[in-house]
Each structure stands twice: as structure tokens, then as C-alpha cells.
Protein backbone atom coordinates (compact mmCIF):
# COMPACT_ATOMS: atom_id res chain seq x y z
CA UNK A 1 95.18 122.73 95.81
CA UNK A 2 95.19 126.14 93.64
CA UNK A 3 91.44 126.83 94.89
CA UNK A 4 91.17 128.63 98.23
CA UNK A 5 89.65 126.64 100.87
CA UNK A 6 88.48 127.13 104.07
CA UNK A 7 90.61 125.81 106.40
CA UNK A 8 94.09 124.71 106.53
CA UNK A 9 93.57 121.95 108.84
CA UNK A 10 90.63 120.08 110.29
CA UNK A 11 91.25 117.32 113.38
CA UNK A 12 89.14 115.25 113.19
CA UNK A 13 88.16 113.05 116.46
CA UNK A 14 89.26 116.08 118.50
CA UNK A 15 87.02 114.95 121.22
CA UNK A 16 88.90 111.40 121.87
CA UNK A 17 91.58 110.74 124.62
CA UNK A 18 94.27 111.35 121.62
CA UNK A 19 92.03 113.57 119.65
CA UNK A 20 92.27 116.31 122.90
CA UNK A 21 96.09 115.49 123.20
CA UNK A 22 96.35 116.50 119.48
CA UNK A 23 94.25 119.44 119.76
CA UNK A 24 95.70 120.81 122.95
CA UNK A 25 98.84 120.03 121.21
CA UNK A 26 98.18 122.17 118.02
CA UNK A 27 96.59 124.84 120.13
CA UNK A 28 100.20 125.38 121.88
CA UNK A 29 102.35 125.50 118.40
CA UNK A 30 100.11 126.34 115.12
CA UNK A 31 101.49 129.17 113.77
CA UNK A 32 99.55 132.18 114.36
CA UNK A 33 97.05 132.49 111.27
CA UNK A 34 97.02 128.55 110.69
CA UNK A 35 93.41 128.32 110.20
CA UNK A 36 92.50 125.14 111.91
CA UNK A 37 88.81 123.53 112.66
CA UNK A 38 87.80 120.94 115.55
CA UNK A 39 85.42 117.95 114.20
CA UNK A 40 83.45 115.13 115.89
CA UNK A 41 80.36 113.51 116.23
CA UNK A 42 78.98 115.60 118.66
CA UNK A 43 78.69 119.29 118.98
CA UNK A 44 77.97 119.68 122.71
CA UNK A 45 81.60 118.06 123.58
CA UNK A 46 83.67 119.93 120.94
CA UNK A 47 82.08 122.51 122.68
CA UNK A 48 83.98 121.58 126.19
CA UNK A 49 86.94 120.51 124.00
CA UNK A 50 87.42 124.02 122.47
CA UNK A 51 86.55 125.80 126.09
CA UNK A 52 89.41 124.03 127.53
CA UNK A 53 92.28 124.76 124.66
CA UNK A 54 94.34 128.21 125.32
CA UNK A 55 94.73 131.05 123.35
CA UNK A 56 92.86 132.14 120.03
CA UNK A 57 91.96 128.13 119.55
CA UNK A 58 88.81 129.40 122.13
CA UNK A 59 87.70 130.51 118.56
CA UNK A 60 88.57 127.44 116.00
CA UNK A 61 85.54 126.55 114.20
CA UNK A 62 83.53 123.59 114.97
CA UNK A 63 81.96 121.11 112.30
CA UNK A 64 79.89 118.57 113.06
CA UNK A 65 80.48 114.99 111.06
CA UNK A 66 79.62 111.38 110.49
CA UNK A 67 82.98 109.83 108.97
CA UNK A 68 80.61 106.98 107.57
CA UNK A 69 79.10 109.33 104.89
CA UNK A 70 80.73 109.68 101.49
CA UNK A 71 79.16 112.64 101.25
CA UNK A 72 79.97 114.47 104.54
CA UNK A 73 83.56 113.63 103.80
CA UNK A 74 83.72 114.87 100.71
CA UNK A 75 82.56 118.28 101.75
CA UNK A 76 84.92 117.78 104.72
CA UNK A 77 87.74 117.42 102.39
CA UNK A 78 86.88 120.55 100.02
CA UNK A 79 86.50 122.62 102.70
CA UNK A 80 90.31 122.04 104.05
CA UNK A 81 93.98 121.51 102.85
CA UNK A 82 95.09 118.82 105.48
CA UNK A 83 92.86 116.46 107.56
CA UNK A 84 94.38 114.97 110.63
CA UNK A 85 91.95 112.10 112.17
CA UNK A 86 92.13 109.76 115.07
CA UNK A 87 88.80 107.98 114.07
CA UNK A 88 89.58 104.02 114.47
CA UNK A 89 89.14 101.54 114.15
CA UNK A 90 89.98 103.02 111.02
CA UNK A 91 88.82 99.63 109.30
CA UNK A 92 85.55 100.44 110.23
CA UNK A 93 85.60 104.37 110.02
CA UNK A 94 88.63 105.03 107.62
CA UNK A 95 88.23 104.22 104.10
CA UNK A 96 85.50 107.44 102.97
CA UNK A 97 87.81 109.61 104.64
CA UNK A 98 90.87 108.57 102.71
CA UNK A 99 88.48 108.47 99.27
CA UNK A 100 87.31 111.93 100.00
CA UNK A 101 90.77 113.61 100.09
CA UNK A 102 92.06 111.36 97.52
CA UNK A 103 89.43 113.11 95.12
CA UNK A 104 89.78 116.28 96.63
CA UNK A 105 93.32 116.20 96.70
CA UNK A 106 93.56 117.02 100.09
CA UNK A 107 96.65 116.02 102.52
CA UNK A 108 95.87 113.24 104.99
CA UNK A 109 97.36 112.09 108.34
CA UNK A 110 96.68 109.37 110.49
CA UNK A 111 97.55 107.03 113.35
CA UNK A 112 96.46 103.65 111.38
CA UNK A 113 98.07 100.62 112.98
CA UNK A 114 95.88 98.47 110.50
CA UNK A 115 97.22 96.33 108.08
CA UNK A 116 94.35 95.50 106.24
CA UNK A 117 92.89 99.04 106.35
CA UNK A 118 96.05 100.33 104.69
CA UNK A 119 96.19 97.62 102.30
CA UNK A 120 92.43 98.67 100.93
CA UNK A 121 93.70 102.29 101.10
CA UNK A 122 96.62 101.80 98.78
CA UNK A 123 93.78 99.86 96.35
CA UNK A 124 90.88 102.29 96.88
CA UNK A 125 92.95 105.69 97.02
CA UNK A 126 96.30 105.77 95.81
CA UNK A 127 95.66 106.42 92.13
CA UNK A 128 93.48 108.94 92.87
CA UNK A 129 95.60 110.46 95.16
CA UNK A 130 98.24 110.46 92.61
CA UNK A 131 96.36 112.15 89.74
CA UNK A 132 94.71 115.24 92.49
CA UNK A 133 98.22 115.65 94.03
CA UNK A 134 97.59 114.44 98.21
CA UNK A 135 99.27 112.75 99.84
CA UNK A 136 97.47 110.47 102.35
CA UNK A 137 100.10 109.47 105.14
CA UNK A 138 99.30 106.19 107.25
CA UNK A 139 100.43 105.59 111.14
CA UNK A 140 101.69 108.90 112.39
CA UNK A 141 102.12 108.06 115.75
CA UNK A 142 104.06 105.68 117.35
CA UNK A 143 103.11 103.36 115.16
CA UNK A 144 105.12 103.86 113.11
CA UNK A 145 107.35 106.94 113.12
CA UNK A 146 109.99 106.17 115.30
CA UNK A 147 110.47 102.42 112.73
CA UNK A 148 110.53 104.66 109.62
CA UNK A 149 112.04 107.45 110.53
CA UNK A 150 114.92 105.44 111.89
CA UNK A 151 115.08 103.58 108.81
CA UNK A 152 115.26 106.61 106.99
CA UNK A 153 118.20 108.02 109.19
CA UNK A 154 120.41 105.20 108.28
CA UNK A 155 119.60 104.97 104.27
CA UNK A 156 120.76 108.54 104.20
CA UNK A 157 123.44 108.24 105.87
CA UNK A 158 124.68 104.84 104.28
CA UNK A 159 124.10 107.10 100.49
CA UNK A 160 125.87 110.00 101.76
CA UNK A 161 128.88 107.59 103.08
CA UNK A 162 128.87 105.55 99.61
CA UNK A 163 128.55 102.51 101.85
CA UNK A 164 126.65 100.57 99.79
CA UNK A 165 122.88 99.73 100.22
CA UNK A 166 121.28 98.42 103.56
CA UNK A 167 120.25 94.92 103.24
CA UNK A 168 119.17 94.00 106.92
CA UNK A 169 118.09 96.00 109.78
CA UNK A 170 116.49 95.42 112.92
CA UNK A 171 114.54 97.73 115.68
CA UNK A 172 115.63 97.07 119.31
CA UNK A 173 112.63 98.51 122.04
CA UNK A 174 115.30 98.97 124.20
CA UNK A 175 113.18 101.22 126.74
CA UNK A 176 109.59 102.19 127.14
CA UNK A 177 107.28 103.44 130.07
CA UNK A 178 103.80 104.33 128.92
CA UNK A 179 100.24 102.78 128.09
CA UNK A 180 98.58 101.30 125.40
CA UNK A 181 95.77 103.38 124.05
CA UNK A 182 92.12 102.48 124.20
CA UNK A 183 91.68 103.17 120.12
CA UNK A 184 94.88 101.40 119.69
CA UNK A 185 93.37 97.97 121.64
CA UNK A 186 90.08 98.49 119.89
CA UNK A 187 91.68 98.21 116.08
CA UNK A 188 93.76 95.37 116.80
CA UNK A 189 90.24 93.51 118.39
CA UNK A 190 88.55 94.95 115.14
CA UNK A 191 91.44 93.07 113.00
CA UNK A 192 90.86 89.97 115.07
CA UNK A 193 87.70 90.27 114.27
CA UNK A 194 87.99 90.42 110.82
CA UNK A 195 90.23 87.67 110.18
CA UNK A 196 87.87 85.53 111.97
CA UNK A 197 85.22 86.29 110.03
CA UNK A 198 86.92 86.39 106.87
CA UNK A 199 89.72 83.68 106.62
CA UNK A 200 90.60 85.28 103.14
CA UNK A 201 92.14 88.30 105.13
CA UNK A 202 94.66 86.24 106.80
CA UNK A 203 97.02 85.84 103.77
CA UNK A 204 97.09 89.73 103.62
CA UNK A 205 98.34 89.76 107.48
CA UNK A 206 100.61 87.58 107.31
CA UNK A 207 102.35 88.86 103.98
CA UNK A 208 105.90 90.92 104.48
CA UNK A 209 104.94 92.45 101.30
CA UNK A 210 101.01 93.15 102.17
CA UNK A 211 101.85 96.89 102.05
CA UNK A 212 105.10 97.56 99.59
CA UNK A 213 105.00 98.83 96.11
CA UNK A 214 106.43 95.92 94.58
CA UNK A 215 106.64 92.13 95.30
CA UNK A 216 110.27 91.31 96.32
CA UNK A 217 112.01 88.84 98.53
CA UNK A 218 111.54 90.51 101.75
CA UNK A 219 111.50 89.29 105.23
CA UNK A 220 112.19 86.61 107.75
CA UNK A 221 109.18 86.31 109.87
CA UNK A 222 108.65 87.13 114.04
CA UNK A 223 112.34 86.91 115.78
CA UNK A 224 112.55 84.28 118.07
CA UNK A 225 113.93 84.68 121.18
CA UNK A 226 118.03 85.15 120.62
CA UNK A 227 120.72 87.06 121.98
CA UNK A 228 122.38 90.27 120.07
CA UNK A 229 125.46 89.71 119.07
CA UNK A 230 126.98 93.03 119.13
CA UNK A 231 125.35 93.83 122.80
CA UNK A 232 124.89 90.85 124.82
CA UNK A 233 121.18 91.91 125.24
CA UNK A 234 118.41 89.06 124.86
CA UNK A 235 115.34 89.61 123.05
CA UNK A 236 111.68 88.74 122.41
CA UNK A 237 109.59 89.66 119.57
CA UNK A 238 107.96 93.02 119.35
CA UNK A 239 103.85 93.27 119.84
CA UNK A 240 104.21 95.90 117.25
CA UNK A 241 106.89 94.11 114.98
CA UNK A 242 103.42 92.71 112.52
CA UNK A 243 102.05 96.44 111.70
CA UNK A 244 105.78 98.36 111.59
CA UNK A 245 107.41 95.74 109.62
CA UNK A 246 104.65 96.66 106.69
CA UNK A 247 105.38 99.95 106.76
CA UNK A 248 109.09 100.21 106.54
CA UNK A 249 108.81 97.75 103.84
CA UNK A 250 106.37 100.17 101.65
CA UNK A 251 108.65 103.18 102.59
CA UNK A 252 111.64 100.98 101.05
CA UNK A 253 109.72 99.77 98.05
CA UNK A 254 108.93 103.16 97.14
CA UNK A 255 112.30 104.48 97.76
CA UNK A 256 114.40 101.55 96.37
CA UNK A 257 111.81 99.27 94.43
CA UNK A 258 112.42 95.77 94.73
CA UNK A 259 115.87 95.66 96.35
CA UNK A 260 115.28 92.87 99.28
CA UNK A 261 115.50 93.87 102.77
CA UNK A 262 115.47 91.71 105.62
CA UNK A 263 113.77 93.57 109.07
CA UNK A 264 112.29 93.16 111.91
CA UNK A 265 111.62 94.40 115.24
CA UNK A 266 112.58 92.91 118.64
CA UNK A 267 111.69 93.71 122.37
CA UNK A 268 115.18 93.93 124.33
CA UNK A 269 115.14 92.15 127.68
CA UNK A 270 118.98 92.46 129.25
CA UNK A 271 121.48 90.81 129.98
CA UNK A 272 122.26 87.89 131.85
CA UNK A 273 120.39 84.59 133.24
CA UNK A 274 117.50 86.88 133.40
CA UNK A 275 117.16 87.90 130.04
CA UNK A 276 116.36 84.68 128.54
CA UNK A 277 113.48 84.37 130.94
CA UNK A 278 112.18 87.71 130.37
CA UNK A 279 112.08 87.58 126.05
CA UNK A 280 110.49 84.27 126.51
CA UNK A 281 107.93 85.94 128.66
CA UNK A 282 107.21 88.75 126.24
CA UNK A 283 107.13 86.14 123.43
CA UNK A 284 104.36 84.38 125.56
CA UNK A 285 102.62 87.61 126.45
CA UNK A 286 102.16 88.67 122.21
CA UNK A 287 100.85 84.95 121.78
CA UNK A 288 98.75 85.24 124.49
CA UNK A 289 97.51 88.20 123.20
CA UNK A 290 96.46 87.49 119.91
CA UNK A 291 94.80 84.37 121.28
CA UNK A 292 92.63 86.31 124.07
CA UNK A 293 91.21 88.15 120.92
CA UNK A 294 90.78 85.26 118.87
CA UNK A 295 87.29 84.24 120.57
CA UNK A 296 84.37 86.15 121.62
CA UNK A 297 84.60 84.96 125.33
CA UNK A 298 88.05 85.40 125.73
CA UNK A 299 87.83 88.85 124.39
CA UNK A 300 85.51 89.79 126.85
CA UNK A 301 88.19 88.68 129.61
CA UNK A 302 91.13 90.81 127.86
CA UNK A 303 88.38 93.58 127.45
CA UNK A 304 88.44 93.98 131.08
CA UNK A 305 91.64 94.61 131.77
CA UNK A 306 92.61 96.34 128.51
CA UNK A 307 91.78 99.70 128.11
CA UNK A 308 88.53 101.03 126.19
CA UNK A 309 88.06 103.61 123.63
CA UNK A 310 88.52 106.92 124.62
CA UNK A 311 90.31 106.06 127.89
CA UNK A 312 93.47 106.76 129.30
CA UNK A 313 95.93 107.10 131.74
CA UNK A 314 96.20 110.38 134.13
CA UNK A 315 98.63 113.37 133.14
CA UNK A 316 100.39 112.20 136.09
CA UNK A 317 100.75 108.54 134.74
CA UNK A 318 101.56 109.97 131.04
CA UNK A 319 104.17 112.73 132.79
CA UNK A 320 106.30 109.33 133.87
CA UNK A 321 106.04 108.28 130.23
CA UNK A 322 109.01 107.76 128.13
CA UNK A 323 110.90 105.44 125.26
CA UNK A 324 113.73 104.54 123.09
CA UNK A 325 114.28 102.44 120.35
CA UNK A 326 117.62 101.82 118.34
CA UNK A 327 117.96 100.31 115.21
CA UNK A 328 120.54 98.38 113.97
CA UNK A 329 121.73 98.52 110.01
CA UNK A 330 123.78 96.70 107.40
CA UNK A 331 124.37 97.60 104.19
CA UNK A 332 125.98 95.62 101.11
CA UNK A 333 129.58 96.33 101.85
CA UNK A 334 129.50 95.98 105.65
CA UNK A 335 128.88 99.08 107.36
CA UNK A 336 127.00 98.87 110.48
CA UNK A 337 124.72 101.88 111.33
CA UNK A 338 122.89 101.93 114.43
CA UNK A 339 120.39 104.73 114.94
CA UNK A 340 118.26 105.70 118.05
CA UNK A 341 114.68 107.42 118.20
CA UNK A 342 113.48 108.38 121.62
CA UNK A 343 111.18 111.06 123.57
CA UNK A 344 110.36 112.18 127.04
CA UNK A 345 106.42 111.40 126.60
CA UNK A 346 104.45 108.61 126.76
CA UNK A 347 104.39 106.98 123.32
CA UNK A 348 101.00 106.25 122.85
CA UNK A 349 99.66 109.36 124.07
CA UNK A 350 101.35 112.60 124.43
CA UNK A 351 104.63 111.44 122.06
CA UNK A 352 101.91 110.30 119.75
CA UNK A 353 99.86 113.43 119.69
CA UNK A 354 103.23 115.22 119.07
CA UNK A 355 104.00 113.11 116.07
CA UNK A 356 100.49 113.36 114.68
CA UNK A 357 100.22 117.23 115.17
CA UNK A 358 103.62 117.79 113.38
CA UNK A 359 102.70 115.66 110.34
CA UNK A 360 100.03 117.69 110.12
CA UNK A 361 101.43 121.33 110.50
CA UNK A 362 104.31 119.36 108.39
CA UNK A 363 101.54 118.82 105.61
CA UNK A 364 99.98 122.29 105.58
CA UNK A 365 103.20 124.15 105.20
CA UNK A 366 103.98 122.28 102.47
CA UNK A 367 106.87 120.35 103.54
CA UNK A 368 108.85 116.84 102.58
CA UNK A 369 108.88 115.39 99.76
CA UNK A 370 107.37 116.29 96.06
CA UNK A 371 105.77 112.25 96.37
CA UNK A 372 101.76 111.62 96.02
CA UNK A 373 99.87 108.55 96.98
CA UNK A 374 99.07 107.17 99.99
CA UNK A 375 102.77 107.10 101.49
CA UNK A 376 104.32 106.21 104.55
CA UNK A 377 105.73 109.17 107.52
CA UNK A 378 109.50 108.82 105.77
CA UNK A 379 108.22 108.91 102.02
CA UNK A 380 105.95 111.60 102.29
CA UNK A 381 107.67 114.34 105.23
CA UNK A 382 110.83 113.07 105.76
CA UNK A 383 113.82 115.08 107.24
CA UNK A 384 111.36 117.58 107.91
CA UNK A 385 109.33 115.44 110.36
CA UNK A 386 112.64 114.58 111.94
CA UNK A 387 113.28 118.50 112.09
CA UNK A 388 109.77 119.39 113.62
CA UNK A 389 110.10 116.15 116.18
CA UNK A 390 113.71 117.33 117.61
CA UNK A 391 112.40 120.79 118.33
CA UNK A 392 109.86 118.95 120.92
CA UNK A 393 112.39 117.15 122.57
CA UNK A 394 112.69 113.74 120.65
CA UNK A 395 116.32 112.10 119.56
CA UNK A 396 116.79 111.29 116.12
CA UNK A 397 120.06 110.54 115.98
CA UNK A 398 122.35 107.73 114.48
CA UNK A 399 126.26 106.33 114.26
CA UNK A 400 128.04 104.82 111.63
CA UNK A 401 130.12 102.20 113.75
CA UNK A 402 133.30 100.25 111.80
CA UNK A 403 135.12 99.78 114.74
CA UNK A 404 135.51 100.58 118.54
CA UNK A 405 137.79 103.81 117.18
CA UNK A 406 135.75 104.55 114.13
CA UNK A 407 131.98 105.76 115.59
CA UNK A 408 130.90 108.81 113.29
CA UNK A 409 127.91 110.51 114.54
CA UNK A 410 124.97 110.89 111.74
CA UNK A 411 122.23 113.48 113.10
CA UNK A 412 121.72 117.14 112.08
């Protein structure tokens, strides 16, 4: 991106629920002279948007666009360096974005939980991605930082220790207080919908490998319920576990080509006659899930208790918001690594705005790694991410553990 352009980032969905997190979020740390523009579908409400933000964002330009139009999008992306969007389902709204700043070799973030949106992104936009020099960045919130970062924690660490290569891992939810998005809800129904409707999709879902750069013998499948070993703690499988597990496998693909990993991602219940009881409720509640969205009339029952696009939860509610998550690693020769990601938001809104707005400002200073494509959060920022996130109050942190006597502590 020799040419100058006009902006250095443009949000766009600025008007959602976790569009106005983002840009309230931006507003507060952009460094002064980041030139950054608001854009939505509808002027009148980026108009209240940008009347509410503090500071010189009162002045951020405004551009009014429809995400559906090749053509928009492509003067979207020539007009910017970076575009940060919260525009889901991103099945349905996604792909001209992506081709736009693939061309235009513009830098891309999103919050994509989608498998079969990324999948056609990878086919649609990573070779011309590659030969314009972006770098188009899936699932920058929640899902799926906190997986891939933590993955990317104990790789290092395991290289820098000569401890061999990690060969299984597996992400424990071992706390988390906070909602589940409206926009989130309304891609995984749009999925749903889609596999319905077209039963050639489903292979692509249900593939480990649906995302990575190369075939290899990756995965085990949903964890039952089972008991940890190392903590006594019972577990479920993780709502999340189908999207995440994708991603970490394309960030390891890219990173270590077809080495196997086995990983997965697990819901911890406790300890205790209760914990049984408890993972094989959360095991019930994911099927349940996925089979309330299976049919139109059931979907219209989870509908109503589910949030909708565009809601959620009150500052007051998000204030209380909060999680952790600690993954466990083995590499080839038998060291155990266990590393834990956590924040003082709620992770699907104000953590997740945090996340997104750092890739972003991550992306227009020019930081992580030299990698183009459409990558993953660890392939494409890295460290740098992890830097960014622990000035905002998030723990990225990690132990190498060999014995009770022998804990060495891995975070910068």
C-alpha cells in the first residue's frame, strides 16, 4: 500500500451493538492523527453514533455503504489501509468485502465465527491477498483470540525451551460471566440454515481440517464428558469448540504444515459428585442447541429467548462481565505447558470490541508478522496482539510445568 489513501481505518457496522463498542473503543485509544472513518447503512444513525463518541472522533468521517455491492466495496477498500467490520452474518454479508481488500490489498479484520464463510474466503481471497500484500484476519473477537493466542503462547515457549513440538492441547473454559451476542446467535442460525438447505455443506463443518493449509491427521472430534486428569475438574464440550478448533488448526498448518495436532476445547464444570451432572448438562444444552436451530419452528422458539441482532445486555450487565480460559499443552518429549487467557469484560461484548479494535490499530501500524493471505489472529499479529491486549487489562500468560518444584513462568 505505497499509494496514499484516505483513511487509515474504516469500521464498518459502527452502528451495531458491537460496532458502537468498537467505535467508542477506538475513539478512547487511536493514536492522535490515526485517520479513522465510521460506515453503515444508514447515515442518520452514524450520525447519533459519532455525536455520542468523545474527543476529536465528533469529527471522523462518515460513509455511507451497502456491503452487498462489489462495487461499493471496492471503493471502500481503495479509499483505506485497514477495514475493521462487524457485518454478519458474514455468510451472507462477508465475502465482497474480503474480495475487495484482497484486490486492493487492503488489511482486514473481523469477528467471523463461520466456518463455511471462512472456508469460501480462503478459496475466493487468499491468492489474491497474497499477490496485493493484505492480510485479511478472520474471528477477532472472542472467537477466537483467546484459542489462538494461547496456542501461540505455548509453541513459543515449547521452541524457545527446545522441548520438542506440541502434539496435543486442549482449552479448558474454566470461568466466564457474560452474554452471547445477538450477531453472534444470528450467524450460527444462518449456518443452520445453510446446511439445511445445502446437505453438501455439512462435510465442510464437520471437517477438522475444513480451514488448515494442508490436509493432515488432525483431530479427535467433540470431548465427551471426562474428568482432567491433572485437576480433578469434570468437563463438557465447549459450544464454541466446532468454530475455534478450525482456526487453531489453520494457524498450526501455516506455522508447522502438516505436523498432526490433536485439540480441542472443553467447558470445565468442578469438582466433585456435582461435576459430572453439570458437563452432562452443558453437553445436553450444545445438542439442544443445534437441534432448536435445525427446524424452522423450533427456531422460532430459541429466537425468543435468544438474543436478536443488534441487541444486548446493559453496561451494568456487561460491567459484571468476565472470563478465563487455560490451555493445556504437550509436546513430543513430554513437557506440559499450561497457559491462561483472561479479561475483566464481558467476552462477547466489551472484551470483544477490545480485541477487534486492537487488531485493527495492530494492522494499521504495521505490526506482526511479514505473512499475507487470509490468516488467522496468531499468524497474522501475533506477540503484538498479545502486547496491545495486556495493556487493556487481559492475562496472557503461561507455565511450563515438569513437576510440582519445576513451574517456570512463560509471559513477557
Amino acid at each position: 500500500m505505497t499509494q496514499q489513501r484516505e483513511h487509515d481505518l474504516v469500521l464498518v457496522g459502527a452502528t451495531g451493538f458491537v460496532g458502537r463498542l468498537t467505535a467508542a473503543h477506538l475513539a478512547r485509544t487511536a493514536p492522535a492523527g490515526t485517520r479513522v472513518a465510521l460506515a453503515g447503512r444508514s447515515l442518520p444513525r452514524l450520525e447519533r453514533l459519532r455525536a455520542e463518541l468523545p474527543g476529536t472522533a465528533r469529527g471522523w468521517p462518515l460513509l455511507v455503504v451497502d456491503v452487498s455491492s462489489e462495487r461499493a466495496c471496492d471503493e471502500l477498500a481503495a479509499g483505506t489501509r485497514v477495514v475493521a467490520t462487524t457485518v454478519g452474518p458474514y455468510a451472507v454479508h462477508g465475502l465482497p468485502l474480503v474480495r475487495a481488500c484482497a484486490r486492493s490489498g487492503t488489511h482486514y479484520a473481523d469477528l467471523a465465527a463461520e466456518v463455511l464463510f471462512v472456508r469460501r474466503s480462503i478459496e475466493q481471497a487468499h491468492d489474491a491477498a497474497t499477490a496485493s500484500g493484505a492480510r485479511i484476519v478472520h474471528s477477532c473477537g472472542f472467537d477466537s483470540v483467546p484459542s489462538d493466542l494461547a496456542m501461540m503462547l505455548a509453541h513459543e515457549a515449547a521452541r524457545a525451551d527446545g522441548a520438542g513440538r506440541l502434539v496435543e492441547a486442549t482449552l479448558h473454559v474454566r470461568r466466564v460471566r457474560g452474554g452471547i451476542s445477538g450477531g453472534t446467535v444470528d450467524s450460527m442460525r444462518q449456518q443452520v440454515v445453510t446446511l439445511r438447505e445445502d446437505p453438501s455443506t455439512r462435510r465442510t463443518v464437520a471437517d477438522p481440517d475444513a480451514l488448515a493449509a494442508t490436509r493432515t491427521a488432525y483431530g479427535r472430534g467433540p470431548a465427551p464428558v471426562a474428568r482432567s486428569r491433572r485437576t480433578g475438574r469434570w468437563h463438557g464440550p465447549s459450544v464454541m469448540a466446532g468454530y475455534n478448533t478450525r482456526v487453531v488448526r489453520r494457524s498450526w498448518s501455516l506455522v508447522e504444515g502438516a505436523e498432526p495436532l490433536l485439540y480441542d476445547e472443553v467447558v470445565d464444570t468442578g469438582r466433585g459428585w456435582q461435576g459430572p451432572l453439570k458437563a452432562a448438562a452443558v453437553a445436553g444444552g450444545t445438542a439442544g442447541l443445534a437441534a432448536a436451530m435445525a427446524t424452522a419452528p423450533t427456531r422460532r422458539l430459541a429466537d425468543r429467548m435468544l438474543p436478536a441482532p443488534g441487541e444486548g445486555p446493559s453496561e451494568e450487565k456487561r460491567k459484571a462481565g468476565m472470563f478465563e480460559v487455560e490451555t493445556e499443552a504437550v509436546t513430543t518429549l513430554g513437557a506440559h505447558y499450561v497457559v491462561t487467557v483472561g479479561a475483566p469484560y464481558d467476552p462477547g461484548y466489551d472484551g470483544t470490541a477490545v480485541m477487534l479494535g486492537q487488531a485493527a490499530l495492530a494492522l494499521v501500524a504495521g505490526e506482526g508478522s511479514d505473512r499475507v493471505g487470509v490468516l488467522t489472529p496468531w499468524t497474522a499479529l501475533g506477540d503484538a496482539l498479545a502486547d496491545r491486549l495486556r495493556r487493556f487489562g487481559f492475562t496472557l500468560e503461561g507455565r511450563r510445568e515438569t513437576g510440582a518444584r519445576d513451574v517456570r513462568h512463560i509471559s513477557k
